[in-house]
N, C-alpha and C. Protein backbone atom coordinates (compact mmCIF):
# COMPACT_ATOMS: atom_id res chain seq x y z
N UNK A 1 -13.93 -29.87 -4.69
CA UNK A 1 -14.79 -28.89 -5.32
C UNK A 1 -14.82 -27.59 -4.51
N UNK A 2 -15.10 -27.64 -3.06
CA UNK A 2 -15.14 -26.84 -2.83
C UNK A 2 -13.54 -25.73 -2.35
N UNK A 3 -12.67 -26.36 -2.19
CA UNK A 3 -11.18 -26.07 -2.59
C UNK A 3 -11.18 -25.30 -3.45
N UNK A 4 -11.48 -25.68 -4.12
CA UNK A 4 -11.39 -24.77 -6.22
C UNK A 4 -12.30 -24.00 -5.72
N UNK A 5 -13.32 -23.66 -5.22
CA UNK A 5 -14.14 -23.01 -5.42
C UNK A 5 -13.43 -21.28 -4.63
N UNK A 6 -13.02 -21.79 -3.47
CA UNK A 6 -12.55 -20.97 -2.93
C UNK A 6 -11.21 -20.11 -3.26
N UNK A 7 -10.63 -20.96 -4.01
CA UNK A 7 -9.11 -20.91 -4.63
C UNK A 7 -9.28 -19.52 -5.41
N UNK A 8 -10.88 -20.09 -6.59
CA UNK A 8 -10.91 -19.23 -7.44
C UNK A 8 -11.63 -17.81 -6.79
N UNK A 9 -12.24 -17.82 -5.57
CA UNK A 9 -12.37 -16.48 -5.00
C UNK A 9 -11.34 -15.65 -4.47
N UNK A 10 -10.49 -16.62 -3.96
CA UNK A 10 -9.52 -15.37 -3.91
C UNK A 10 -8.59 -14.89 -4.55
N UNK A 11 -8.52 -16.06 -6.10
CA UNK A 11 -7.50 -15.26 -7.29
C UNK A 11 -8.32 -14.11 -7.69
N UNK A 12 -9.51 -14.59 -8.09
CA UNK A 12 -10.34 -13.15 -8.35
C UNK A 12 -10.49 -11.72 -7.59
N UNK A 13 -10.35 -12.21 -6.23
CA UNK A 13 -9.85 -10.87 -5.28
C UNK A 13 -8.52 -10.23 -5.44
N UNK A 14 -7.84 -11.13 -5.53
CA UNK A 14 -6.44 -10.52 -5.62
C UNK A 14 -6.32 -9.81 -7.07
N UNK A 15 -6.74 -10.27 -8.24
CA UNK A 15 -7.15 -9.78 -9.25
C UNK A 15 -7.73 -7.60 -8.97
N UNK A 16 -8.57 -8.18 -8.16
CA UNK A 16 -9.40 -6.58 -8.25
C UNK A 16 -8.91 -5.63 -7.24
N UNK A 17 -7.84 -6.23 -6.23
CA UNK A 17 -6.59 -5.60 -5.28
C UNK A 17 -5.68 -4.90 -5.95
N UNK A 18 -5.18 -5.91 -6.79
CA UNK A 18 -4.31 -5.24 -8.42
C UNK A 18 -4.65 -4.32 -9.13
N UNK A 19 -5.89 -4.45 -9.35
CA UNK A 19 -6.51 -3.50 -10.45
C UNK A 19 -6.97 -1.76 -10.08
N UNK A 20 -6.72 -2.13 -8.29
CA UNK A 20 -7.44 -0.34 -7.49
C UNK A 20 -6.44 0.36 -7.87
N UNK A 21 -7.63 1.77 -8.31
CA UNK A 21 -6.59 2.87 -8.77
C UNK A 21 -5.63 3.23 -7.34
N UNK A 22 -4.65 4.38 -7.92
CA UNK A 22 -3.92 4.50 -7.06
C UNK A 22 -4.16 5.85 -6.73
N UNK A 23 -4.40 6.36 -5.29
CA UNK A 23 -4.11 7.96 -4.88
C UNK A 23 -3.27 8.67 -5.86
N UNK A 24 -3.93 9.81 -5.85
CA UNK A 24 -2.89 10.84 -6.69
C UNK A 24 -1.61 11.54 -6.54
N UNK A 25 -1.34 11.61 -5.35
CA UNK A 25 -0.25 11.59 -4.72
C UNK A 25 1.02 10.77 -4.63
N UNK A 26 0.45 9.34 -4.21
CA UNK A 26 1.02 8.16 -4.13
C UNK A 26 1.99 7.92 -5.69
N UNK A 27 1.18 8.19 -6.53
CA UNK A 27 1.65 8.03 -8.21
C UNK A 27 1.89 9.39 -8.73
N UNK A 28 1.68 10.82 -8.18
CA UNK A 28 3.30 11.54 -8.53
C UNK A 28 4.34 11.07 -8.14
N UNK A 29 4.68 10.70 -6.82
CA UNK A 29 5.84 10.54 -6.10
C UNK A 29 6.44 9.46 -6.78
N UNK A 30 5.75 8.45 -7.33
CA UNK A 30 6.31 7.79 -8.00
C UNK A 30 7.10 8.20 -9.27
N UNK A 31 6.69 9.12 -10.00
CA UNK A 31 6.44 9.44 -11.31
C UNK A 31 7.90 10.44 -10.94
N UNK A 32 7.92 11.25 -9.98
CA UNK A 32 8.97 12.25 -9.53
C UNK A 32 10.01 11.41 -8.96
N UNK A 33 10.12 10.26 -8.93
CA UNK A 33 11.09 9.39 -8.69
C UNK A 33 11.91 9.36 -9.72
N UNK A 34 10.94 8.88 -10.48
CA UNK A 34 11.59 8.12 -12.25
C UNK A 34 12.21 9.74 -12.51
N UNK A 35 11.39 10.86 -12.70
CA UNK A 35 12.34 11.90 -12.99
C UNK A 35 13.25 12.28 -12.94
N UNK A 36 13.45 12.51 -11.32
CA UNK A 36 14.90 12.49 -10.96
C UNK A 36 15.73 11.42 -11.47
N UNK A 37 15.35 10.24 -11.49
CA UNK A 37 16.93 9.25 -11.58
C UNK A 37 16.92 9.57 -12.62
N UNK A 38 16.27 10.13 -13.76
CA UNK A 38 16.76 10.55 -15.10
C UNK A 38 17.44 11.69 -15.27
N UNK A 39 17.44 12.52 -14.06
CA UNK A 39 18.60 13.74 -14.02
C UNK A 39 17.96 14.74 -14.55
N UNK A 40 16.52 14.50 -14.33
CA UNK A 40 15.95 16.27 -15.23
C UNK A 40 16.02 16.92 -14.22
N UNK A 41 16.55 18.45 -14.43
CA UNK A 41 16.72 19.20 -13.28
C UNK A 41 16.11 20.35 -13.09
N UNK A 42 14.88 20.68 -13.43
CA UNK A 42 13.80 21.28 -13.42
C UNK A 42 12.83 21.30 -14.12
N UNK A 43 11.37 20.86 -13.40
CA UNK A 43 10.44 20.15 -14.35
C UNK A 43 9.26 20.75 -13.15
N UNK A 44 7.99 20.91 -13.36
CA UNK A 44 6.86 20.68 -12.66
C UNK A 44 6.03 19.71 -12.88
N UNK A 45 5.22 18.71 -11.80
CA UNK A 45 3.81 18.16 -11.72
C UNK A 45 3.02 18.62 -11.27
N UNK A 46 2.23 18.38 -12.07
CA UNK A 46 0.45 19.04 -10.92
C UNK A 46 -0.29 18.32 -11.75
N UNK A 47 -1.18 17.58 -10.38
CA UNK A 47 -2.65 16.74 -10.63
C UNK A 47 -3.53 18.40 -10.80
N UNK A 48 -4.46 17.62 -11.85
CA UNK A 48 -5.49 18.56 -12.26
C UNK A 48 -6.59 17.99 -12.92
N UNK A 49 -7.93 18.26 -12.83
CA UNK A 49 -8.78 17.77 -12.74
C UNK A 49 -9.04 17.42 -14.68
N UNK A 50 -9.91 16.36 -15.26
CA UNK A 50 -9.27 16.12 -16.80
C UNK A 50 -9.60 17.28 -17.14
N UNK A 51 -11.09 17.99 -17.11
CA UNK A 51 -11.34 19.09 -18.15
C UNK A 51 -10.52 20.68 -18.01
N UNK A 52 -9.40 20.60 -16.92
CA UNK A 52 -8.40 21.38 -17.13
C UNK A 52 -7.18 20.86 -17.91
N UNK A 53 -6.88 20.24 -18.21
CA UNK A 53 -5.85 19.56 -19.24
C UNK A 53 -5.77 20.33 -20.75
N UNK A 54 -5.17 20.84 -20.89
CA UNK A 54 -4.83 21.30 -21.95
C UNK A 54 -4.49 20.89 -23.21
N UNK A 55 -2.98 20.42 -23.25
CA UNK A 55 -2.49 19.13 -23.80
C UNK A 55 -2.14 17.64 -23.74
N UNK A 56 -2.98 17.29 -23.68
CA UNK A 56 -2.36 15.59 -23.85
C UNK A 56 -1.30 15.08 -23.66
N UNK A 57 -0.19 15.73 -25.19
CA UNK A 57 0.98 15.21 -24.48
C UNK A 57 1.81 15.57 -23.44
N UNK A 58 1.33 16.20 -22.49
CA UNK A 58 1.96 16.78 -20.81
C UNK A 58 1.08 15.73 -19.92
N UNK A 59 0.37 14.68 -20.63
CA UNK A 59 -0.11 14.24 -19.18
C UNK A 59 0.83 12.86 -19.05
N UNK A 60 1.27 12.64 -17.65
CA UNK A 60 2.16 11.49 -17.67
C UNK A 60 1.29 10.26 -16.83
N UNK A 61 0.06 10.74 -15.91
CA UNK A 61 -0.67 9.73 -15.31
C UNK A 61 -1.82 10.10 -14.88
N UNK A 62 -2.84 9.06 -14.83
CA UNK A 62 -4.04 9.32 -14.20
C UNK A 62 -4.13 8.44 -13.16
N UNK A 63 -5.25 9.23 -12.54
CA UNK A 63 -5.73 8.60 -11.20
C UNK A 63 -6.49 8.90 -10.38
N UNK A 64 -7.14 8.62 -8.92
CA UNK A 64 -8.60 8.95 -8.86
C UNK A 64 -9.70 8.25 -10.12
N UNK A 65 -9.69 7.00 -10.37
CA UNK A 65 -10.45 6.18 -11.25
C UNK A 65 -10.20 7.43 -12.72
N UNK A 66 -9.36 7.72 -13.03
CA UNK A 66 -9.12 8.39 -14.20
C UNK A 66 -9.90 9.63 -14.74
N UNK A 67 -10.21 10.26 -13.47
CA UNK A 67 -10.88 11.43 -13.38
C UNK A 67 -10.32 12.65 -12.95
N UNK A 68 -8.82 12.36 -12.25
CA UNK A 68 -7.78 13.50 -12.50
C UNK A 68 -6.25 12.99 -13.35
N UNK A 69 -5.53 14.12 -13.65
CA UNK A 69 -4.71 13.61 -14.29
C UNK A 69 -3.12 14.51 -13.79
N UNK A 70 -1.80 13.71 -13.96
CA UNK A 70 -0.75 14.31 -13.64
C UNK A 70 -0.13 14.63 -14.74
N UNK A 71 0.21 16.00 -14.79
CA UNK A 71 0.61 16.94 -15.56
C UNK A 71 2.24 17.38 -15.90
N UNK A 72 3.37 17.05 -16.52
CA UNK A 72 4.39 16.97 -16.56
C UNK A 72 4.68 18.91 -17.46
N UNK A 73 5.32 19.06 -16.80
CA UNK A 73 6.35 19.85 -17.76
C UNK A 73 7.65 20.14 -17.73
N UNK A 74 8.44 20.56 -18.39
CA UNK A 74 9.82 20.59 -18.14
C UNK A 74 10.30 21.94 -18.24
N UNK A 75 11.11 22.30 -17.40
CA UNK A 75 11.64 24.35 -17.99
C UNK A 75 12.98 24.09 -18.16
N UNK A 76 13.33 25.20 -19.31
CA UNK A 76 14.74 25.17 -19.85
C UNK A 76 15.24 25.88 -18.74
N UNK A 77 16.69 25.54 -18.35
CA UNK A 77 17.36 26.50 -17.90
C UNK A 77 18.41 27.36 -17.88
């Protein structure tokens, strides 16, 4: 009983380890990863706070508990 008991505390921890947002930083760099290996060759990100967001479809991620957001755009060249 008390085995299980403990078992299930720390699936549940590991659960809410999983679930922490991620720095905003941490998840551009990610995000500017995926870009590049897709070969776009000039694009900007910028985290910006939500009620500066403009359009929707330019946002590619949130973070900071979903209270800022990363901002994609692409320029022709």
């Amino acid at each position: 009983m008390q085995r299980t008991l403990i078992t299930l505390l720390l699936l549940a921890c590991t659960g809410l380890a999983q679930a922490a947002p991620k720095p905003c930083a941490e998840l551009k760099a990610e995000i500017e990863a995926k870009i590049q290996a897709a070969g776009v060759p000039s694009y900007t990100l910028e985290i910006v706070a939500n009620d500066e967001v403009k359009d929707q479809a330019t946002v590619v991620g949130s973070c900071e508990n979903g209270s800022r957001k990363i901002i994609y755009q692409r320029h022709s060249d």
